[in-house]
Each structure stands twice: as structure tokens, then as C-alpha cells.
PDB file of N, CA and C in Angstrom:
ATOM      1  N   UNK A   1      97.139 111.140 111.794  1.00  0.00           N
ATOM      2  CA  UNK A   1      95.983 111.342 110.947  1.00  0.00           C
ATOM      3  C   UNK A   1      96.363 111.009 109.510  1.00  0.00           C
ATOM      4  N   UNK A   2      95.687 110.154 108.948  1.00  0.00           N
ATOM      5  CA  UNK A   2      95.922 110.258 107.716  1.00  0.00           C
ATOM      6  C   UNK A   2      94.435 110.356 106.665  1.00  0.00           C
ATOM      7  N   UNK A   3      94.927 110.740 105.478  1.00  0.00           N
ATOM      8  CA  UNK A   3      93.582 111.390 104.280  1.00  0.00           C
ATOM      9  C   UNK A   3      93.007 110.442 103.928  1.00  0.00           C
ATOM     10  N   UNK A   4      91.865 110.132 103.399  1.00  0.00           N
ATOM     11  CA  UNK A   4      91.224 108.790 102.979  1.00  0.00           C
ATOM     12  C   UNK A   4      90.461 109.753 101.699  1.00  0.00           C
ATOM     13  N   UNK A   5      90.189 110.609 102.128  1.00  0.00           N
ATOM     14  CA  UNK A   5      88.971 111.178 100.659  1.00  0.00           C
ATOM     15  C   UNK A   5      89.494 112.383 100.396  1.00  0.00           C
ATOM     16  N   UNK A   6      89.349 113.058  99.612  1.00  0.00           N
ATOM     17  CA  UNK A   6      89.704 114.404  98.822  1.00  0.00           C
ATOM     18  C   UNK A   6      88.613 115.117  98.059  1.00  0.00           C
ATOM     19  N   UNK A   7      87.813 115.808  98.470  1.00  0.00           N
ATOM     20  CA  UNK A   7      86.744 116.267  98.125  1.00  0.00           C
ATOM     21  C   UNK A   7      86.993 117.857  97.299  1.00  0.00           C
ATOM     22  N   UNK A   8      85.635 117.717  96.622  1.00  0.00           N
ATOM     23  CA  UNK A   8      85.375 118.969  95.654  1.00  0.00           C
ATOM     24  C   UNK A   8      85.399 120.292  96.205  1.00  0.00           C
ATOM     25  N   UNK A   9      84.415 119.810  97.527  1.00  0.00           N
ATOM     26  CA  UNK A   9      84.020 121.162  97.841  1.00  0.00           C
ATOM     27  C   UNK A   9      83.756 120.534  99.716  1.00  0.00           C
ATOM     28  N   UNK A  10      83.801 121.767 101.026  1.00  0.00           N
ATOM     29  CA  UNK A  10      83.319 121.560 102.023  1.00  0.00           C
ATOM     30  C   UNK A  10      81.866 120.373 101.925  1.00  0.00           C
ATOM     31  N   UNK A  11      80.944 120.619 101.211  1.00  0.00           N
ATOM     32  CA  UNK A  11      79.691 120.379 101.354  1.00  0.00           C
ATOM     33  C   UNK A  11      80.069 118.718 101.771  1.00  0.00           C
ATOM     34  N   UNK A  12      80.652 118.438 100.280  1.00  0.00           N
ATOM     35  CA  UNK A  12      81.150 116.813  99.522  1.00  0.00           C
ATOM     36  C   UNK A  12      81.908 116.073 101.172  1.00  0.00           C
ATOM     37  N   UNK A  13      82.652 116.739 101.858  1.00  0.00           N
ATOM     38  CA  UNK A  13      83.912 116.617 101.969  1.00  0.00           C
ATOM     39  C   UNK A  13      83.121 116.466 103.793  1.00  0.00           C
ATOM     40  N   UNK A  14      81.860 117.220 104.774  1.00  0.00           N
ATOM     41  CA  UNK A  14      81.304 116.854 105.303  1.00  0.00           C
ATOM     42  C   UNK A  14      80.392 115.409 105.575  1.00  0.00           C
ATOM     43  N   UNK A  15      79.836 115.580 104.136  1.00  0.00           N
ATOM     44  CA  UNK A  15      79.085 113.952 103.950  1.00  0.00           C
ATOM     45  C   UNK A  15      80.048 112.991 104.106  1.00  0.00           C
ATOM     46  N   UNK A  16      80.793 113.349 103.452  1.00  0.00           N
ATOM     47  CA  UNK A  16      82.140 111.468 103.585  1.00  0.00           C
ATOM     48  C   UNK A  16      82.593 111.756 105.201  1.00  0.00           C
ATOM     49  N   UNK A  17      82.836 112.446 105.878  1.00  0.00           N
ATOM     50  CA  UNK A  17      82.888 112.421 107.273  1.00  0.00           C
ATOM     51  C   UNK A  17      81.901 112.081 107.756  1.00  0.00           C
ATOM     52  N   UNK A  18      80.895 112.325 107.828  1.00  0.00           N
ATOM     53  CA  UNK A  18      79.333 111.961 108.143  1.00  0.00           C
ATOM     54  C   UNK A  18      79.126 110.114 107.943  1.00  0.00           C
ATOM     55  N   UNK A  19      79.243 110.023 106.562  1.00  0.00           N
ATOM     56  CA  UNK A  19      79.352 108.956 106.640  1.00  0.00           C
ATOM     57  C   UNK A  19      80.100 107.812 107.326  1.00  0.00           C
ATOM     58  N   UNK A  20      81.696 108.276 107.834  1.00  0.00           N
ATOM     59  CA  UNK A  20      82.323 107.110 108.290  1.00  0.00           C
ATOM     60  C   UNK A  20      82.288 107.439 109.662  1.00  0.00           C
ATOM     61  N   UNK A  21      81.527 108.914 110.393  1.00  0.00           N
ATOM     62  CA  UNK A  21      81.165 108.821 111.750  1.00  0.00           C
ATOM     63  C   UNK A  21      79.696 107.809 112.004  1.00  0.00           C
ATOM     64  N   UNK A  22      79.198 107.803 110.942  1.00  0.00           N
ATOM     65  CA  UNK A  22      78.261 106.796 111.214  1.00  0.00           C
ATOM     66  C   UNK A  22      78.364 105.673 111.130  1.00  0.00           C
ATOM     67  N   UNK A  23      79.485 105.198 110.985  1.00  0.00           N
ATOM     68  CA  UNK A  23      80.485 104.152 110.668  1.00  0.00           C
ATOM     69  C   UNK A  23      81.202 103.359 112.127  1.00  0.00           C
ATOM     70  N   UNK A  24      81.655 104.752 113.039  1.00  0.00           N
ATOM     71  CA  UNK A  24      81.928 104.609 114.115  1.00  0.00           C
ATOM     72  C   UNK A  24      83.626 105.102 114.023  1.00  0.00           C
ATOM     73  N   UNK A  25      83.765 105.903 113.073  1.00  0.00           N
ATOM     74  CA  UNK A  25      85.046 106.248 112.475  1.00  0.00           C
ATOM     75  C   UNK A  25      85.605 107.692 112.583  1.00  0.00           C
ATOM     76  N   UNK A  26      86.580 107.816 113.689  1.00  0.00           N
ATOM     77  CA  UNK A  26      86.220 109.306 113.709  1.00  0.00           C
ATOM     78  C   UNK A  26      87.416 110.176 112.633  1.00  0.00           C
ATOM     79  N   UNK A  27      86.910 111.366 111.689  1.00  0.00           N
ATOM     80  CA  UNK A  27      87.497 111.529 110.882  1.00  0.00           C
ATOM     81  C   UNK A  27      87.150 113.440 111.277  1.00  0.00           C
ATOM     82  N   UNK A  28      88.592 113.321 110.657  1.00  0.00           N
ATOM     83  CA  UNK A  28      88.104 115.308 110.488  1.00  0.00           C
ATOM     84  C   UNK A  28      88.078 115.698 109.155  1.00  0.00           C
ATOM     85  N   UNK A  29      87.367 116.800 108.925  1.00  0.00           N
ATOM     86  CA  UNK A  29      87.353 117.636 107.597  1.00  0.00           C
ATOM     87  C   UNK A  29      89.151 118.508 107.718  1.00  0.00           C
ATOM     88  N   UNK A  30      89.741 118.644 106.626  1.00  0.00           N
ATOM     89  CA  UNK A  30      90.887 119.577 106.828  1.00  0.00           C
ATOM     90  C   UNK A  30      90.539 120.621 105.562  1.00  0.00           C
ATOM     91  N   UNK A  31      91.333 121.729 105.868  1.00  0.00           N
ATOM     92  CA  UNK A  31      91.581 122.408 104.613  1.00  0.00           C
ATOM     93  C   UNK A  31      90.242 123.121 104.293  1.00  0.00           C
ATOM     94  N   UNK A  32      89.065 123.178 104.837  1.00  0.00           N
ATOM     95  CA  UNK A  32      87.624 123.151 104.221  1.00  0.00           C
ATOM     96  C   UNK A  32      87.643 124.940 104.338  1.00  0.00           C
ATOM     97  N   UNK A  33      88.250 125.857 105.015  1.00  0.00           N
ATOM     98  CA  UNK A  33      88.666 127.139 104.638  1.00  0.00           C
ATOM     99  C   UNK A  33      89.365 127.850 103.732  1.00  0.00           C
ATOM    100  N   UNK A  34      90.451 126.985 102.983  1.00  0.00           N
ATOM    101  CA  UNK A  34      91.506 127.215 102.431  1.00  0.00           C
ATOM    102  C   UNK A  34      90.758 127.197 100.896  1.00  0.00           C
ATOM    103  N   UNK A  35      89.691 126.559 100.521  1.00  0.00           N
ATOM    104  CA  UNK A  35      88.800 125.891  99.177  1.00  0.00           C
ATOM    105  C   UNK A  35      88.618 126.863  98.091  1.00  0.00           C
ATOM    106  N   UNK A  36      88.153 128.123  98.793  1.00  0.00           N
ATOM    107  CA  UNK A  36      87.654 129.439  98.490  1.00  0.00           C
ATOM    108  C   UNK A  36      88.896 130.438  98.038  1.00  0.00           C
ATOM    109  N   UNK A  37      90.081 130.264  98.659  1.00  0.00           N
ATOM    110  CA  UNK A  37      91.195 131.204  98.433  1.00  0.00           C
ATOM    111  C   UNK A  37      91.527 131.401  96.722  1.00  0.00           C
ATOM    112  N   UNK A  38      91.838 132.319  96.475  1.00  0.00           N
ATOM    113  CA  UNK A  38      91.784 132.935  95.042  1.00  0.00           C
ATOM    114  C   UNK A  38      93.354 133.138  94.894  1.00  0.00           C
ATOM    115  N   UNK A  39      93.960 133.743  93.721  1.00  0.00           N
ATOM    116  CA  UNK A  39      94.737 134.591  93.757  1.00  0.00           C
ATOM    117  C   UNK A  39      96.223 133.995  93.213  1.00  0.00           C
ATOM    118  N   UNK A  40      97.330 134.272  93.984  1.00  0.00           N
ATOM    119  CA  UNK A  40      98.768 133.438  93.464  1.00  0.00           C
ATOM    120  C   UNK A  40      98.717 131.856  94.037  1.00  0.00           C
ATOM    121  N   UNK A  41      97.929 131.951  94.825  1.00  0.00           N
ATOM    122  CA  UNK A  41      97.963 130.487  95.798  1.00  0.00           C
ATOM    123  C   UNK A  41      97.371 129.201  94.550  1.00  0.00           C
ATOM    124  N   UNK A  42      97.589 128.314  94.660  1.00  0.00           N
ATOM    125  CA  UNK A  42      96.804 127.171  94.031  1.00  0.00           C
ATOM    126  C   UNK A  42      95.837 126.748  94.891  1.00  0.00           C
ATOM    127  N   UNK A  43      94.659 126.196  93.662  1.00  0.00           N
ATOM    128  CA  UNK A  43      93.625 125.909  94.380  1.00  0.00           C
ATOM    129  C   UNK A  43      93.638 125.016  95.616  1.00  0.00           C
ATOM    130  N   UNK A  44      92.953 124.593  96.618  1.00  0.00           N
ATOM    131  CA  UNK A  44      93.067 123.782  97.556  1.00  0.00           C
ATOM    132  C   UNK A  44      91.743 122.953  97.875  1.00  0.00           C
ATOM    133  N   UNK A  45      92.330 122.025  98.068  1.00  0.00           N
ATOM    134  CA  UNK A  45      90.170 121.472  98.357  1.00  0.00           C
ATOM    135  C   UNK A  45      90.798 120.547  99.344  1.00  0.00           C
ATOM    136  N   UNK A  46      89.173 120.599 100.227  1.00  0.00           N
ATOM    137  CA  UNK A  46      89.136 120.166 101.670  1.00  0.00           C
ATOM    138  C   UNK A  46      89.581 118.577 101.217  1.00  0.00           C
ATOM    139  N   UNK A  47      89.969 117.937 102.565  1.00  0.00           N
ATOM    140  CA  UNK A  47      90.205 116.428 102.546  1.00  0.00           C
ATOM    141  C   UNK A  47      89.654 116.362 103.401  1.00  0.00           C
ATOM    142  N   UNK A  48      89.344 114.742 104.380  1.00  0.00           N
ATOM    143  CA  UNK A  48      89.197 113.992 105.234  1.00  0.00           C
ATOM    144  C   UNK A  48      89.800 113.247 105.608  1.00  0.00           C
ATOM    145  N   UNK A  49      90.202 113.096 106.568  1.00  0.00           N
ATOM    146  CA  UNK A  49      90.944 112.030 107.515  1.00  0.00           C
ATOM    147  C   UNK A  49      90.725 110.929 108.894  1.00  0.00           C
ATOM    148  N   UNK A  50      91.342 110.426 108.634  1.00  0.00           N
ATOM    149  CA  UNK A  50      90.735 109.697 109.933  1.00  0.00           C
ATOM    150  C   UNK A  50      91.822 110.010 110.911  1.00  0.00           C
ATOM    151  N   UNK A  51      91.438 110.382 111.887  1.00  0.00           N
ATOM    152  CA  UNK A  51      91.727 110.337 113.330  1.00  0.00           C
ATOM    153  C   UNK A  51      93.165 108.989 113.787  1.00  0.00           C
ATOM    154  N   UNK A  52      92.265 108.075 113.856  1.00  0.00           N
ATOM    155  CA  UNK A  52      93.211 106.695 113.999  1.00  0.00           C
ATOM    156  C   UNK A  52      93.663 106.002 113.193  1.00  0.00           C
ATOM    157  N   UNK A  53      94.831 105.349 112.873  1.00  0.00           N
ATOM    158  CA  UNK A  53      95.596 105.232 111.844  1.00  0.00           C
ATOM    159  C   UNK A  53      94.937 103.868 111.414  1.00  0.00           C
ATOM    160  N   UNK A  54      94.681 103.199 112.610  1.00  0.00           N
ATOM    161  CA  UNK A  54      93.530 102.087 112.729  1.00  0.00           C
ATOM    162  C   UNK A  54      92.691 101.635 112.095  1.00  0.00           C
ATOM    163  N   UNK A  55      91.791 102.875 111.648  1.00  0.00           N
ATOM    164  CA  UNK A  55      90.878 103.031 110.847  1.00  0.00           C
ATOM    165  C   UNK A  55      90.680 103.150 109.227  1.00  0.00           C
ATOM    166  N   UNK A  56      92.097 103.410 108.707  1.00  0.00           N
ATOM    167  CA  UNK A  56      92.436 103.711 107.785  1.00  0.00           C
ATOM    168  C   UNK A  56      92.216 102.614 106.690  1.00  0.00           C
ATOM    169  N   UNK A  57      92.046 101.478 106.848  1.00  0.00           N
ATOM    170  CA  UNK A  57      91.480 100.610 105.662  1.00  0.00           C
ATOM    171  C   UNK A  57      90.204 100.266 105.603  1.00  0.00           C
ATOM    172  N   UNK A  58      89.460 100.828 106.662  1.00  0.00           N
ATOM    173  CA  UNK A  58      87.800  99.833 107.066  1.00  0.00           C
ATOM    174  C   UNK A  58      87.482 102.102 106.150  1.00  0.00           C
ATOM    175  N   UNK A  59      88.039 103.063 106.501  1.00  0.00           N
ATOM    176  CA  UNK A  59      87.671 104.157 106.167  1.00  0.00           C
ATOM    177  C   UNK A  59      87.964 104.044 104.371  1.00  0.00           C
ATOM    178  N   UNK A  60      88.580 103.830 103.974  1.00  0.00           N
ATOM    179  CA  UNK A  60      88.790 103.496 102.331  1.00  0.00           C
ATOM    180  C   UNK A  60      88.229 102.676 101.752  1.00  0.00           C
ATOM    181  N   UNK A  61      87.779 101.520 102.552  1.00  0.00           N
ATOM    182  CA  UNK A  61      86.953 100.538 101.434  1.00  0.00           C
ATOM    183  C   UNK A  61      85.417 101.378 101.701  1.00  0.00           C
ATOM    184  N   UNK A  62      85.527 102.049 102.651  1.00  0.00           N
ATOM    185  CA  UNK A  62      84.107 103.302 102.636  1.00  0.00           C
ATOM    186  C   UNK A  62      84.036 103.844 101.456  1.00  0.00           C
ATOM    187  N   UNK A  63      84.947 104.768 102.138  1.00  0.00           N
ATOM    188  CA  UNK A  63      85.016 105.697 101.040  1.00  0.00           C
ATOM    189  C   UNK A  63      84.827 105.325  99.048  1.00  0.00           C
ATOM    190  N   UNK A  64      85.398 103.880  98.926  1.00  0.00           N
ATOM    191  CA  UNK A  64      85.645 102.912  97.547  1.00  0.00           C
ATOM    192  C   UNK A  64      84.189 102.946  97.455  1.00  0.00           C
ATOM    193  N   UNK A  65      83.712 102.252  98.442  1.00  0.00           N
ATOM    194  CA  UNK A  65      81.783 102.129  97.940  1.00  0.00           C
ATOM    195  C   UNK A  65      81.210 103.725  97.449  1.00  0.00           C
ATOM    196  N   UNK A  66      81.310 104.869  98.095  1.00  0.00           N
ATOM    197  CA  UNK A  66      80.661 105.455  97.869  1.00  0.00           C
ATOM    198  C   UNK A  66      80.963 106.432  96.242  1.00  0.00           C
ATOM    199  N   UNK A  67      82.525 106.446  96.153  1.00  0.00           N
ATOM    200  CA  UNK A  67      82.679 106.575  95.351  1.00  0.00           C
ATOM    201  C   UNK A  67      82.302 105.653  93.851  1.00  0.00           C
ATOM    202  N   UNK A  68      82.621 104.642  94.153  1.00  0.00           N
ATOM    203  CA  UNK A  68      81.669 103.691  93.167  1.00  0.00           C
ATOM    204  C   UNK A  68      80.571 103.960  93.265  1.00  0.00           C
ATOM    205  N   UNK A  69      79.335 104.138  93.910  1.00  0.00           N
ATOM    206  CA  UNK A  69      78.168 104.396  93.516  1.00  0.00           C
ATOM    207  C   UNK A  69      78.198 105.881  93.143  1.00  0.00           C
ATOM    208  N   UNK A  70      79.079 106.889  92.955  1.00  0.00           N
ATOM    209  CA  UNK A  70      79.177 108.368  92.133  1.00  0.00           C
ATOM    210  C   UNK A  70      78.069 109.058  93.060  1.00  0.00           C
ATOM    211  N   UNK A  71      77.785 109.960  92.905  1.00  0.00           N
ATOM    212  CA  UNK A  71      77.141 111.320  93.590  1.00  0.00           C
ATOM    213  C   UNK A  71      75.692 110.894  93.907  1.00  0.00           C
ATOM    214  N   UNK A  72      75.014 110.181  93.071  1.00  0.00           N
ATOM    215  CA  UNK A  72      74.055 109.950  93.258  1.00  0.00           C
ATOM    216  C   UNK A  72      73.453 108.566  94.302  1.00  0.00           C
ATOM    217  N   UNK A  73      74.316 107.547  94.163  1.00  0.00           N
ATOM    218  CA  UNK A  73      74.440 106.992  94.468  1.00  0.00           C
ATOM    219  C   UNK A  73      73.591 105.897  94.176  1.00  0.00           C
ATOM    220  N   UNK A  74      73.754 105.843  93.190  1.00  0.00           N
ATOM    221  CA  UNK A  74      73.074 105.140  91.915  1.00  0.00           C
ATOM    222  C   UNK A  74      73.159 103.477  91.812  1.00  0.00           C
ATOM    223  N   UNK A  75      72.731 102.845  92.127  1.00  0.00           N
ATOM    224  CA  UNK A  75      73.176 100.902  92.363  1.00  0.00           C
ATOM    225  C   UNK A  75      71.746 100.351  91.570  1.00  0.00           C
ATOM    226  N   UNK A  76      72.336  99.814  91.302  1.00  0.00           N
ATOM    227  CA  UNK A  76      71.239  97.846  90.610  1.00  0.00           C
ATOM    228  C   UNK A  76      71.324  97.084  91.591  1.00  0.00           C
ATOM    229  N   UNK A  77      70.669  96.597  92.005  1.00  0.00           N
ATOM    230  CA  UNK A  77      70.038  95.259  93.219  1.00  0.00           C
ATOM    231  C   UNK A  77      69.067  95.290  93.561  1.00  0.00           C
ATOM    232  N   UNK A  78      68.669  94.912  94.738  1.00  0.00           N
ATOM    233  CA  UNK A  78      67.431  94.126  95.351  1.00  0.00           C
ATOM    234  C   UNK A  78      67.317  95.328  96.703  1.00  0.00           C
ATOM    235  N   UNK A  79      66.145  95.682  96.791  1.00  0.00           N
ATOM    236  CA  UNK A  79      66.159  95.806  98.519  1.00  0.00           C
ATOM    237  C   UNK A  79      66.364  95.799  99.260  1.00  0.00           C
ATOM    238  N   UNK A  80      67.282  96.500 100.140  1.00  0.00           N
ATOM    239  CA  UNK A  80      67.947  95.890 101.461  1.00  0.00           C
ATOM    240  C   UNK A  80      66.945  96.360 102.814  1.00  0.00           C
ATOM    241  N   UNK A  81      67.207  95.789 103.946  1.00  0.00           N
ATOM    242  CA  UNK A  81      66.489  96.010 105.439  1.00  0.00           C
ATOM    243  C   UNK A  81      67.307  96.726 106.278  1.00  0.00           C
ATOM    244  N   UNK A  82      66.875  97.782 106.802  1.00  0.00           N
ATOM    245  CA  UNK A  82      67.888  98.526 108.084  1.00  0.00           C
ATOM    246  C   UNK A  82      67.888  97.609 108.965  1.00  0.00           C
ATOM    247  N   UNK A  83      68.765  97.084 109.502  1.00  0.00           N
ATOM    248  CA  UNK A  83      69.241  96.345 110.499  1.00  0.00           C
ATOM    249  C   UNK A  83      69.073  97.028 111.870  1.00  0.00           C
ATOM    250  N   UNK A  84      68.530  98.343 111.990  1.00  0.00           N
ATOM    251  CA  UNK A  84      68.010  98.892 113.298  1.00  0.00           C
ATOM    252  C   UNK A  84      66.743  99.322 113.442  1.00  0.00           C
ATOM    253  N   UNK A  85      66.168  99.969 112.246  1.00  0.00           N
ATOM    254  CA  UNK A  85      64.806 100.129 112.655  1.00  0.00           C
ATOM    255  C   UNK A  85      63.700  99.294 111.899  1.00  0.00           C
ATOM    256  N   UNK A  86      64.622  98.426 110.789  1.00  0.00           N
ATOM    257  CA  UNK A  86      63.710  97.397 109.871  1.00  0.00           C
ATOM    258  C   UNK A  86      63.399  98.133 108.915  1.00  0.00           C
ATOM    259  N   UNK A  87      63.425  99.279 108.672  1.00  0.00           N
ATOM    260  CA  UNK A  87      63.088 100.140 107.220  1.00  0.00           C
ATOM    261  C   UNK A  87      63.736  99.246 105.722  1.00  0.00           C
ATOM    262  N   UNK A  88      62.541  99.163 105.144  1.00  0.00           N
ATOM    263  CA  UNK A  88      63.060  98.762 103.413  1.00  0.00           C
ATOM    264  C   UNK A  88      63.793  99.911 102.926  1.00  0.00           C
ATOM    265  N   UNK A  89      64.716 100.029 102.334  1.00  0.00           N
ATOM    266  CA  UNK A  89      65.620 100.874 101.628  1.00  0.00           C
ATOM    267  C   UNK A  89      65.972 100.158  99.913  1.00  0.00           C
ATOM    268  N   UNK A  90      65.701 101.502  98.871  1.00  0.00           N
ATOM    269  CA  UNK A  90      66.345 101.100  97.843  1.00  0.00           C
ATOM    270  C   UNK A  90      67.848 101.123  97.430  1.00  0.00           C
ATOM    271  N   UNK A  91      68.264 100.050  96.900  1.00  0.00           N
ATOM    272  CA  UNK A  91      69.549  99.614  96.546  1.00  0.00           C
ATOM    273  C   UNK A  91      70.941 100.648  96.434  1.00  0.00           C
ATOM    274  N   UNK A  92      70.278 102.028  95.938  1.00  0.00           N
ATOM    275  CA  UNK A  92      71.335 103.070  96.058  1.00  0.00           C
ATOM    276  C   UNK A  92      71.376 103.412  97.112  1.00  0.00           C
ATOM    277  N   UNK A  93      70.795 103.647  98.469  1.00  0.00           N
ATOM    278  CA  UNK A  93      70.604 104.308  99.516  1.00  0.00           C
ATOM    279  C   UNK A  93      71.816 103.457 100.753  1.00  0.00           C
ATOM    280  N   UNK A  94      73.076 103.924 101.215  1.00  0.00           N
ATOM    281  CA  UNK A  94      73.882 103.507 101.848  1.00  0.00           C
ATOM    282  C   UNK A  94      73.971 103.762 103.570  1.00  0.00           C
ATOM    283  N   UNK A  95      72.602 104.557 103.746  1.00  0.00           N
ATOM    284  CA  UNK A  95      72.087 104.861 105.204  1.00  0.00           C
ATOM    285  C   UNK A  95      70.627 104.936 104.998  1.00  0.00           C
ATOM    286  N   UNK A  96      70.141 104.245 106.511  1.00  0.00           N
ATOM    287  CA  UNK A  96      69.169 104.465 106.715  1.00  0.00           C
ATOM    288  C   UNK A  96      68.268 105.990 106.642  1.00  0.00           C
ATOM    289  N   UNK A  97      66.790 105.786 106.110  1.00  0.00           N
ATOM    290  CA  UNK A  97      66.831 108.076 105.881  1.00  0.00           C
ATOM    291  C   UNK A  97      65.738 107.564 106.778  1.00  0.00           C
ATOM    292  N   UNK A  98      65.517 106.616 108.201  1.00  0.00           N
ATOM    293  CA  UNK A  98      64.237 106.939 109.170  1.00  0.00           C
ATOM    294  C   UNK A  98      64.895 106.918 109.982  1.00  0.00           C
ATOM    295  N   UNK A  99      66.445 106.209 110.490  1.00  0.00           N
ATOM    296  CA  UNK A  99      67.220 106.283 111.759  1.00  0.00           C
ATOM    297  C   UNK A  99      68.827 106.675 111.544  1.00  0.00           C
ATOM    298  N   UNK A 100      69.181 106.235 110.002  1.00  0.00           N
ATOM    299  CA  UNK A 100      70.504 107.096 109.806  1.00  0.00           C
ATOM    300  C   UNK A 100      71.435 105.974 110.382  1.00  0.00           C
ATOM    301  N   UNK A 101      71.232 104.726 110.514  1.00  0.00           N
ATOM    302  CA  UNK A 101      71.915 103.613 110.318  1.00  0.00           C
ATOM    303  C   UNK A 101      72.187 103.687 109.227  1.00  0.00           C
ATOM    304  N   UNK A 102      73.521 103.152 109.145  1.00  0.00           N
ATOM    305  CA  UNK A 102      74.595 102.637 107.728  1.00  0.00           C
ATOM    306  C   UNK A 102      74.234 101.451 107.580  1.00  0.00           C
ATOM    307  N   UNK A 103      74.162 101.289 105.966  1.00  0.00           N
ATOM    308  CA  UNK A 103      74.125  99.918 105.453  1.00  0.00           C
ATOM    309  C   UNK A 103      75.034  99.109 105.968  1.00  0.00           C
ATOM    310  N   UNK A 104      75.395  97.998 106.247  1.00  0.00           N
ATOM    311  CA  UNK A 104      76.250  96.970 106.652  1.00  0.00           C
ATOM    312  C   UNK A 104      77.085  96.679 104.846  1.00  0.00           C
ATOM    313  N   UNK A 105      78.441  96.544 105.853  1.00  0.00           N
ATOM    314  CA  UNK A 105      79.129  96.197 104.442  1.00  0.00           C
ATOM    315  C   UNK A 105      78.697  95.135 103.548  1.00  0.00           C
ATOM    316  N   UNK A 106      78.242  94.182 104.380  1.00  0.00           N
ATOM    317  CA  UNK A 106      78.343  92.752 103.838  1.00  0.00           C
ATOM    318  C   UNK A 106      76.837  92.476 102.894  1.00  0.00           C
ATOM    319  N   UNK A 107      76.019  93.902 103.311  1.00  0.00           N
ATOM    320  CA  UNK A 107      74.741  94.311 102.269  1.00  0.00           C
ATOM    321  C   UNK A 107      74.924  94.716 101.574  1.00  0.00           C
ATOM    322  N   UNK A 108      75.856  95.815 101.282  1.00  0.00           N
ATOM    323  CA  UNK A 108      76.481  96.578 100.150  1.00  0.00           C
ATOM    324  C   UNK A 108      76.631  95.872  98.491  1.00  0.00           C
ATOM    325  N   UNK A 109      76.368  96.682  97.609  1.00  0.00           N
ATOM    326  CA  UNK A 109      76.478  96.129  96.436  1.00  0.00           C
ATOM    327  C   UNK A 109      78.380  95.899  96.267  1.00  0.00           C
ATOM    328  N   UNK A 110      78.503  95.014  95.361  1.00  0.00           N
ATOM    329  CA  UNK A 110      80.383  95.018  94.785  1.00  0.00           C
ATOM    330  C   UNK A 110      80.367  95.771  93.707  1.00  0.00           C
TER     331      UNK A 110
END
């Protein structure tokens, strides 16, 4: 297993798993208990990983897009088409929100 994302919080740290299972990428949340611990310990925040070691560069240039588009997911371009159910989607939007298809990389803004 290795880490691809390092998240703020559980919430953050679900979505980027979410995302690269919709990807076809299987990844686990780690650490997402440990976030909350107080006290002599140092803080800890959940990561993600992928499963197959395999996966580990198609899961980072993921992860690169989404982090480039920041929290909101904020982009300049044109319109893109879901490639499964035909839904118009605006330019920030990196999944389909009528079937939850992922944008295709090669649609993706640079």
C-alpha cells in the first residue's frame, strides 16, 4: 500500500478515495480515527492509499488534478459531456452529479 493524498480531515480524506474508486482505483482511508486524538501525541491526519502499487501514478496525477482545482474545484474552460449518461457539466465539476461518472482525463483541464 502506498499514500497518494494526505488529508485535513476524515471528511476530505473519504472524497479523494471516492474519487479514485470511481476511477476504478481501489484505495483505503488510514489513520481517519487517530485525527481527533488530543494530548502528548502529535496531531495525525487521515491519508489515503492505494491498495495496488500499480495504481500509484494513474492515483497521483488524480489526486494532482484535484488538488489543482483547490476545494472548490474551481476551473476556466468550456463545457464538458459525461461520456455515460451525456449530461453537460460545468468546467469545475470532475464527476458526473446525474450518474457519478468521472471526467475522463484527457477532458480534464491542465
Amino acid at each position: 500500500m502506498r499514500q497518494v493524498y494526505a488529508a485535513r480531515d476524515p471528511i476530505q480524506a473519504h472524497f479523494v478515495r471516492n474519487l479514485l474508486d470511481n476511477e476504478g482505483i481501489k484505495a483505503e482511508v488510514q489513520s481517519e480515527h487517530l485525527c481527533g486524538v488530543r494530548g502528548d501525541l502529535p496531531m495525525v491526519y487521515p491519508s489515503v492509499c492505494v491498495v495496488e502499487d500499480s495504481d500509484f501514478e494513474r492515483a497521483r496525477a488524480l489526486v494532482a488534478e484535484y488538488e489543482r482545482r483547490g476545494e472548490r474545484g474551481q476551473a476556466k474552460g468550456e463545457l464538458w459531456q459525461c461520456g455515460k449518461c451525456g449530461t453537460k457539466l460545468e468546467p469545475q465539476f470532475i464527476q458526473c452529479w446525474k450518474c457519478g461518472a468521472s471526467r475522463p482525463l484527457e477532458q480534464k483541464q491542465k
